[in-house]
PDB file of N, CA and C in Angstrom:
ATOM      1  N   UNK A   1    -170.368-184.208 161.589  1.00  0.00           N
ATOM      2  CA  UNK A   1    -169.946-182.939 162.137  1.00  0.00           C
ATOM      3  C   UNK A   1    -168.478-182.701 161.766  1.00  0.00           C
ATOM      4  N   UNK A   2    -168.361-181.806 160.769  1.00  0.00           N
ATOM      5  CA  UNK A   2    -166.713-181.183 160.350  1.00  0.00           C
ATOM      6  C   UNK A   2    -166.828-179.949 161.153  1.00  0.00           C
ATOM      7  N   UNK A   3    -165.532-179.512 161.036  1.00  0.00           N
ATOM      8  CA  UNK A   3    -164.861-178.163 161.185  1.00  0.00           C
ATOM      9  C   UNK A   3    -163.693-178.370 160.157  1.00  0.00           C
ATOM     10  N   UNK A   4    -163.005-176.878 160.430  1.00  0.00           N
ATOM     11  CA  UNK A   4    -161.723-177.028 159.068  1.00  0.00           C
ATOM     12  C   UNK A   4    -160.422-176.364 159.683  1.00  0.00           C
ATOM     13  N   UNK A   5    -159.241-176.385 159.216  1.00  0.00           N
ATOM     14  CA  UNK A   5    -158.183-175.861 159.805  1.00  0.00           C
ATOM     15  C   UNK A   5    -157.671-174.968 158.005  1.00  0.00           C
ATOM     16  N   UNK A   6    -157.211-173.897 158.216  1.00  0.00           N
ATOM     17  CA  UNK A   6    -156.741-173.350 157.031  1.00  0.00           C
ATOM     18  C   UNK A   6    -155.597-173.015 157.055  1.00  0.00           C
ATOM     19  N   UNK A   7    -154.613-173.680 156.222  1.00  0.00           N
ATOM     20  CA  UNK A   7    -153.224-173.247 156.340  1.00  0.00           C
ATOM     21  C   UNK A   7    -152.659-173.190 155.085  1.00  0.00           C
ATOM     22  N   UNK A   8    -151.685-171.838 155.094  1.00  0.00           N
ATOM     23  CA  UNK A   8    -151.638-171.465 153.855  1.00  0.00           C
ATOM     24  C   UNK A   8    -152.366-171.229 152.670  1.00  0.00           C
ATOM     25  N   UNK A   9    -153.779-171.189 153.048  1.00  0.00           N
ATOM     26  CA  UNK A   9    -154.323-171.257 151.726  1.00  0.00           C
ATOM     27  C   UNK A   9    -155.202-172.335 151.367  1.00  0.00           C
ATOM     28  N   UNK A  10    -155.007-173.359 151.969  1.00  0.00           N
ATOM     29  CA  UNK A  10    -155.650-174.667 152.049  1.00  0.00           C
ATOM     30  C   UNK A  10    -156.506-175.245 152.942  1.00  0.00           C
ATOM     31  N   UNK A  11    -157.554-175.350 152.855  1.00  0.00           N
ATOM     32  CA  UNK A  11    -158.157-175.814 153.778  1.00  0.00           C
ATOM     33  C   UNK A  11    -158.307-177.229 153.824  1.00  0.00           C
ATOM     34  N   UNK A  12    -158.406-177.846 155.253  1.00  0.00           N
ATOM     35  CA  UNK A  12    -158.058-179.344 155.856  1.00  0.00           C
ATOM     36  C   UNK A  12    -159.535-179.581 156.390  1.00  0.00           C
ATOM     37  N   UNK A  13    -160.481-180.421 156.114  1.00  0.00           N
ATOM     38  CA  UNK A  13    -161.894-180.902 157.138  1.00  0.00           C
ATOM     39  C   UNK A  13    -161.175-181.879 158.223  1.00  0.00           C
ATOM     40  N   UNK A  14    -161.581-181.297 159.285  1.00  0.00           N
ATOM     41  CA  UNK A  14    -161.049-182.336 160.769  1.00  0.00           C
ATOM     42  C   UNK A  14    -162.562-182.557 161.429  1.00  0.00           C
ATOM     43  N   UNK A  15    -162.575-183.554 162.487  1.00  0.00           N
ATOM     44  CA  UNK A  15    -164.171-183.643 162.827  1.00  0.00           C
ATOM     45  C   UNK A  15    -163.912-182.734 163.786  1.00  0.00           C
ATOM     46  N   UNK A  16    -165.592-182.447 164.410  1.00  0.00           N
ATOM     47  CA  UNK A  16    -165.925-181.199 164.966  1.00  0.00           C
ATOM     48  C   UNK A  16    -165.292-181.838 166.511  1.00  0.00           C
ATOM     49  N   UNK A  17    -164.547-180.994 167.339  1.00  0.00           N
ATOM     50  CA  UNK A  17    -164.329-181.273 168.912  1.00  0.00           C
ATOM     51  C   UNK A  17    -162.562-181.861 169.261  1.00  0.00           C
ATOM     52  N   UNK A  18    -162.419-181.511 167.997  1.00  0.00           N
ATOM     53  CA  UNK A  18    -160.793-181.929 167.822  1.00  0.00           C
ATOM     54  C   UNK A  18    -160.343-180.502 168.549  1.00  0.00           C
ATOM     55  N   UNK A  19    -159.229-180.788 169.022  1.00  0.00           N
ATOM     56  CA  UNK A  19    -158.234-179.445 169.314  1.00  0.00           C
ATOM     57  C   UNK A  19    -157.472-179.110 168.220  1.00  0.00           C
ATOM     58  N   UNK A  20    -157.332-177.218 168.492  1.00  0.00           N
ATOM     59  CA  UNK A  20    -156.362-176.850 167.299  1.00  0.00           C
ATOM     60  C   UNK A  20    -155.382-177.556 167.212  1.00  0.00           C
ATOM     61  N   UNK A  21    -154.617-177.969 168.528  1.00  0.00           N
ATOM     62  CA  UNK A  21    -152.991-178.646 168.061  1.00  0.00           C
ATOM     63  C   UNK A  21    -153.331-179.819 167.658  1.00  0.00           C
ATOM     64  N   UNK A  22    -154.088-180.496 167.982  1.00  0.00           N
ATOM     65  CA  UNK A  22    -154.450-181.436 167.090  1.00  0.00           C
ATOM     66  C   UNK A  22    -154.858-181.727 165.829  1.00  0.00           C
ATOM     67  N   UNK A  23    -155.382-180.698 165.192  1.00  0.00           N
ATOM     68  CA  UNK A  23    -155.998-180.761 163.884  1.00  0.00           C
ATOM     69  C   UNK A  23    -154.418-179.811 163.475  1.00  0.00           C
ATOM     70  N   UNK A  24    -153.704-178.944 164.048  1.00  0.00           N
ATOM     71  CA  UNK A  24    -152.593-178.963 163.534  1.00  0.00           C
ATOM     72  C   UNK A  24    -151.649-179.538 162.888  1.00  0.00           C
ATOM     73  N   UNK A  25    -151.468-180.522 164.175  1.00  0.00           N
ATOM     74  CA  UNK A  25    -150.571-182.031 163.813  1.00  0.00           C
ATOM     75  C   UNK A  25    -151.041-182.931 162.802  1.00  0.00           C
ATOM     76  N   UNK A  26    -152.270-182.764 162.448  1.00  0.00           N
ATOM     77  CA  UNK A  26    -153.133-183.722 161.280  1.00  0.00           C
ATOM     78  C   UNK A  26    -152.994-183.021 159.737  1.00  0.00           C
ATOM     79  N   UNK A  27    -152.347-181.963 160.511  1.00  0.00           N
ATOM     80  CA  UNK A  27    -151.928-181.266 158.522  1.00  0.00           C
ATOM     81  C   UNK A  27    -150.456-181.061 158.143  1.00  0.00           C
ATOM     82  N   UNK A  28    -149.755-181.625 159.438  1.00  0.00           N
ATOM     83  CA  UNK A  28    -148.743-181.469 159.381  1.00  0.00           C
ATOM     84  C   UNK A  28    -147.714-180.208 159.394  1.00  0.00           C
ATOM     85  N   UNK A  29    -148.264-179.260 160.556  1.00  0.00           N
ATOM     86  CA  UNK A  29    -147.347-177.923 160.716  1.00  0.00           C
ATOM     87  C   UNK A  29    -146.920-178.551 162.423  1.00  0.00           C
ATOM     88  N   UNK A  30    -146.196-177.869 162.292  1.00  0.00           N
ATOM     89  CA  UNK A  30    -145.871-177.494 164.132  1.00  0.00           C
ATOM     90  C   UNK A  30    -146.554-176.278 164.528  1.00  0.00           C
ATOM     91  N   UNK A  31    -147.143-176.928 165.534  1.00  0.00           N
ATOM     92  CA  UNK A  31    -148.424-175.702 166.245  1.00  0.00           C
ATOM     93  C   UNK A  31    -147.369-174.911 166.939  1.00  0.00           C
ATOM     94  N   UNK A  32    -146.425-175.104 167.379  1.00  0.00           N
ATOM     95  CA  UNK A  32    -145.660-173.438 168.027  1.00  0.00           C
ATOM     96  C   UNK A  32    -145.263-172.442 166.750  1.00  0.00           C
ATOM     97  N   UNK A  33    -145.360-172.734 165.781  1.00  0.00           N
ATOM     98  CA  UNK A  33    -144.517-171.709 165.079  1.00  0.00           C
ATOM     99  C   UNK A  33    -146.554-170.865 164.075  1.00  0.00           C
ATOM    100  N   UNK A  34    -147.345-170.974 164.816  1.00  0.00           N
ATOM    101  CA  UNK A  34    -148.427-171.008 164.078  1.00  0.00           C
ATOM    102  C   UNK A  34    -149.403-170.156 165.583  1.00  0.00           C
ATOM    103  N   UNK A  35    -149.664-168.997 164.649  1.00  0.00           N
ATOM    104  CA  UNK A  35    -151.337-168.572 165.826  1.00  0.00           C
ATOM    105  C   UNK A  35    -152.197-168.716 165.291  1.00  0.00           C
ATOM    106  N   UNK A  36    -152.994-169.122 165.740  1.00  0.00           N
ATOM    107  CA  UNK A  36    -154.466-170.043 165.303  1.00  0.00           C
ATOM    108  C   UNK A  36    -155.740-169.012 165.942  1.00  0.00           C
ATOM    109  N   UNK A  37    -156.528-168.612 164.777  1.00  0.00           N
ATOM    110  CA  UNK A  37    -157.692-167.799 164.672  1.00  0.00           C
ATOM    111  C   UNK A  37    -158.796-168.506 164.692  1.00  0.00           C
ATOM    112  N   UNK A  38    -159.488-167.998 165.526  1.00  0.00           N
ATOM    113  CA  UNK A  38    -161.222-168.370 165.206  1.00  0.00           C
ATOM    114  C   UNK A  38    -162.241-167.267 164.951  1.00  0.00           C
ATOM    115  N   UNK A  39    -162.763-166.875 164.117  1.00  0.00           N
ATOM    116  CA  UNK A  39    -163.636-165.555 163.735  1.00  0.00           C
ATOM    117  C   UNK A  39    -162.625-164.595 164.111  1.00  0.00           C
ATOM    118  N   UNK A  40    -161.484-164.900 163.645  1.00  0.00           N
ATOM    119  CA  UNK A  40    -160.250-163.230 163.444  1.00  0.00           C
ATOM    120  C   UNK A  40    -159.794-162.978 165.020  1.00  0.00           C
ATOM    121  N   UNK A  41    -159.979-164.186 166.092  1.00  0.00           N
ATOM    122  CA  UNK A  41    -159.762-163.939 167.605  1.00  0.00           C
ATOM    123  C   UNK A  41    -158.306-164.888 167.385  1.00  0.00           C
ATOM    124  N   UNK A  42    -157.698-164.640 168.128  1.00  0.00           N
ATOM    125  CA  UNK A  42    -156.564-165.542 169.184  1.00  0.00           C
ATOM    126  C   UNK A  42    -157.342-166.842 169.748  1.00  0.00           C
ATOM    127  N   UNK A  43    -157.060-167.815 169.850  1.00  0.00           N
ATOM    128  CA  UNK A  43    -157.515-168.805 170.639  1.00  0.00           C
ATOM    129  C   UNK A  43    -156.152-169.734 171.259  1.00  0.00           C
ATOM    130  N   UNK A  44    -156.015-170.280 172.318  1.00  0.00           N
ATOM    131  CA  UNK A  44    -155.497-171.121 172.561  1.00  0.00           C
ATOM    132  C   UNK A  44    -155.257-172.830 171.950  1.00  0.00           C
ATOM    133  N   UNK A  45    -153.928-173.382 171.879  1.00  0.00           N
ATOM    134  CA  UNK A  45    -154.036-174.842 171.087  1.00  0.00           C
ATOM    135  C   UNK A  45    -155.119-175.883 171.899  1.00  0.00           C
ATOM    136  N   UNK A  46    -155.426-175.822 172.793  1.00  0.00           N
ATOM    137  CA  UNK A  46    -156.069-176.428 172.954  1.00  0.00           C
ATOM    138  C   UNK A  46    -157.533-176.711 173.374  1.00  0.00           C
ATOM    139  N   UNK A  47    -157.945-175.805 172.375  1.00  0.00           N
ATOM    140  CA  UNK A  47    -159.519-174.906 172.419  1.00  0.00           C
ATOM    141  C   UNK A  47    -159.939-176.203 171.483  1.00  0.00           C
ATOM    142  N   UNK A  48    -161.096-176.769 171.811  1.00  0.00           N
ATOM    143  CA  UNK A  48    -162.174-177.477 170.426  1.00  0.00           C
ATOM    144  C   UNK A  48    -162.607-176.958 169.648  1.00  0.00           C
ATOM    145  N   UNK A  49    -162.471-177.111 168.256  1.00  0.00           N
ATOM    146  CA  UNK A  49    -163.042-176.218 167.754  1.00  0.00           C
ATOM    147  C   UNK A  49    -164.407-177.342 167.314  1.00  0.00           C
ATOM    148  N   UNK A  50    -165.547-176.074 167.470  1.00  0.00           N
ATOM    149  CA  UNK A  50    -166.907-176.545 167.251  1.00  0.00           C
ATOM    150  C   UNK A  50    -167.430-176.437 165.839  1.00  0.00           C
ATOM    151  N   UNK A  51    -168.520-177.973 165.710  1.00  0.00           N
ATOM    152  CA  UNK A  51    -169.044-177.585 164.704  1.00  0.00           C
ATOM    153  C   UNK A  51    -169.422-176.939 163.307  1.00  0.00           C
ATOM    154  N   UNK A  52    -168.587-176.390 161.896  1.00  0.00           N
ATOM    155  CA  UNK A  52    -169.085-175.840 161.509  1.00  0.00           C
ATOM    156  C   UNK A  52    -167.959-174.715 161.643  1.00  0.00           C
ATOM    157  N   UNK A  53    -167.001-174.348 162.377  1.00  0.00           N
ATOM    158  CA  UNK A  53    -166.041-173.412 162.527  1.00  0.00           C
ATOM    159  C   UNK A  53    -164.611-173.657 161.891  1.00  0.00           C
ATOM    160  N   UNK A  54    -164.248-172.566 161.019  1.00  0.00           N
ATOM    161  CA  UNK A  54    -162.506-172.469 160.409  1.00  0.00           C
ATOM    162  C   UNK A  54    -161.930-172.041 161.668  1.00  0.00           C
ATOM    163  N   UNK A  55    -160.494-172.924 161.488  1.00  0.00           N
ATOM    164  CA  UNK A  55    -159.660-172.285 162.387  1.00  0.00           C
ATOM    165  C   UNK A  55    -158.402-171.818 161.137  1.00  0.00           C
ATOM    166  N   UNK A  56    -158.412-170.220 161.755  1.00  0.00           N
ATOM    167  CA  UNK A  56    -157.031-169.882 160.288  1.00  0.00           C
ATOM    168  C   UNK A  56    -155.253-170.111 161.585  1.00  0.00           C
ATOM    169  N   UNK A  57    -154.469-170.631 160.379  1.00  0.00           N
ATOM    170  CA  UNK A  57    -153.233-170.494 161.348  1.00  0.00           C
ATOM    171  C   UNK A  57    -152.190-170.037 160.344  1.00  0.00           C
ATOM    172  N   UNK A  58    -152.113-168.677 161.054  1.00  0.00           N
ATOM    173  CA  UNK A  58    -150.915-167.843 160.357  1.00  0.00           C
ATOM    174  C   UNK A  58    -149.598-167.707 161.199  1.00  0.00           C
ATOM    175  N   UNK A  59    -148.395-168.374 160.255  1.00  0.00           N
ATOM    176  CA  UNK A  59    -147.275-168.522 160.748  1.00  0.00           C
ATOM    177  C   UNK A  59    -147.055-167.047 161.382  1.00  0.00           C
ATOM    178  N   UNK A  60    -146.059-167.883 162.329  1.00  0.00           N
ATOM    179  CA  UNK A  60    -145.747-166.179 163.266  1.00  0.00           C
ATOM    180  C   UNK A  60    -143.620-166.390 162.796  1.00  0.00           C
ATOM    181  N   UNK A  61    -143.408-165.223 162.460  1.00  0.00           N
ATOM    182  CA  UNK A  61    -142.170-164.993 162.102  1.00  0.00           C
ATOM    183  C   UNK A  61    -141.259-164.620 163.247  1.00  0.00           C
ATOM    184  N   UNK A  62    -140.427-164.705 163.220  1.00  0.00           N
ATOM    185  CA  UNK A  62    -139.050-163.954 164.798  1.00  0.00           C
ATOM    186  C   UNK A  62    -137.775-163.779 163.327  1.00  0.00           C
ATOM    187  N   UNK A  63    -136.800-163.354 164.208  1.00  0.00           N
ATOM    188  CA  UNK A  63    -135.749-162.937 164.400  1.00  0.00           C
ATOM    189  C   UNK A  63    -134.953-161.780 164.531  1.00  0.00           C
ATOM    190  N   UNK A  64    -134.235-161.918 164.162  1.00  0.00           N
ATOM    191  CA  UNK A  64    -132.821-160.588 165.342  1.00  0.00           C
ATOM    192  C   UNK A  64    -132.326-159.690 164.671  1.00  0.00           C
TER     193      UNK A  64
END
């Protein structure tokens, strides 16, 4: 059982029931600077992602 995390362009296989910040930390971003999609939704870092599901994480930008 995989799932995948996509960042930048790249996709990462993590096993299925991992958390986003976790499969975050396994590709090496920092999950605060990152919102993490599931079927084009918002999800929280510490949602499982199931089975068979991309999670996309598109950096989120700031400043002044």
């Amino acid at each position: 059982m995989v799932c995948k995390i996509t960042v930048s362009g790249k996709t990462t296989e993590v096993p299925a029931g991992t958390t986003v910040m976790d499969a975050a930390k396994e590709v090496g971003i920092v999950p605060d600077a990152y919102l993490f999609l599931i079927d084009g939704k918002p999800v929280p870092m510490d949602t499982p992602i199931a089975d068979g599901q991309t999670v996309k994480a598109m950096k989120v930008a700031s400043g002044g």
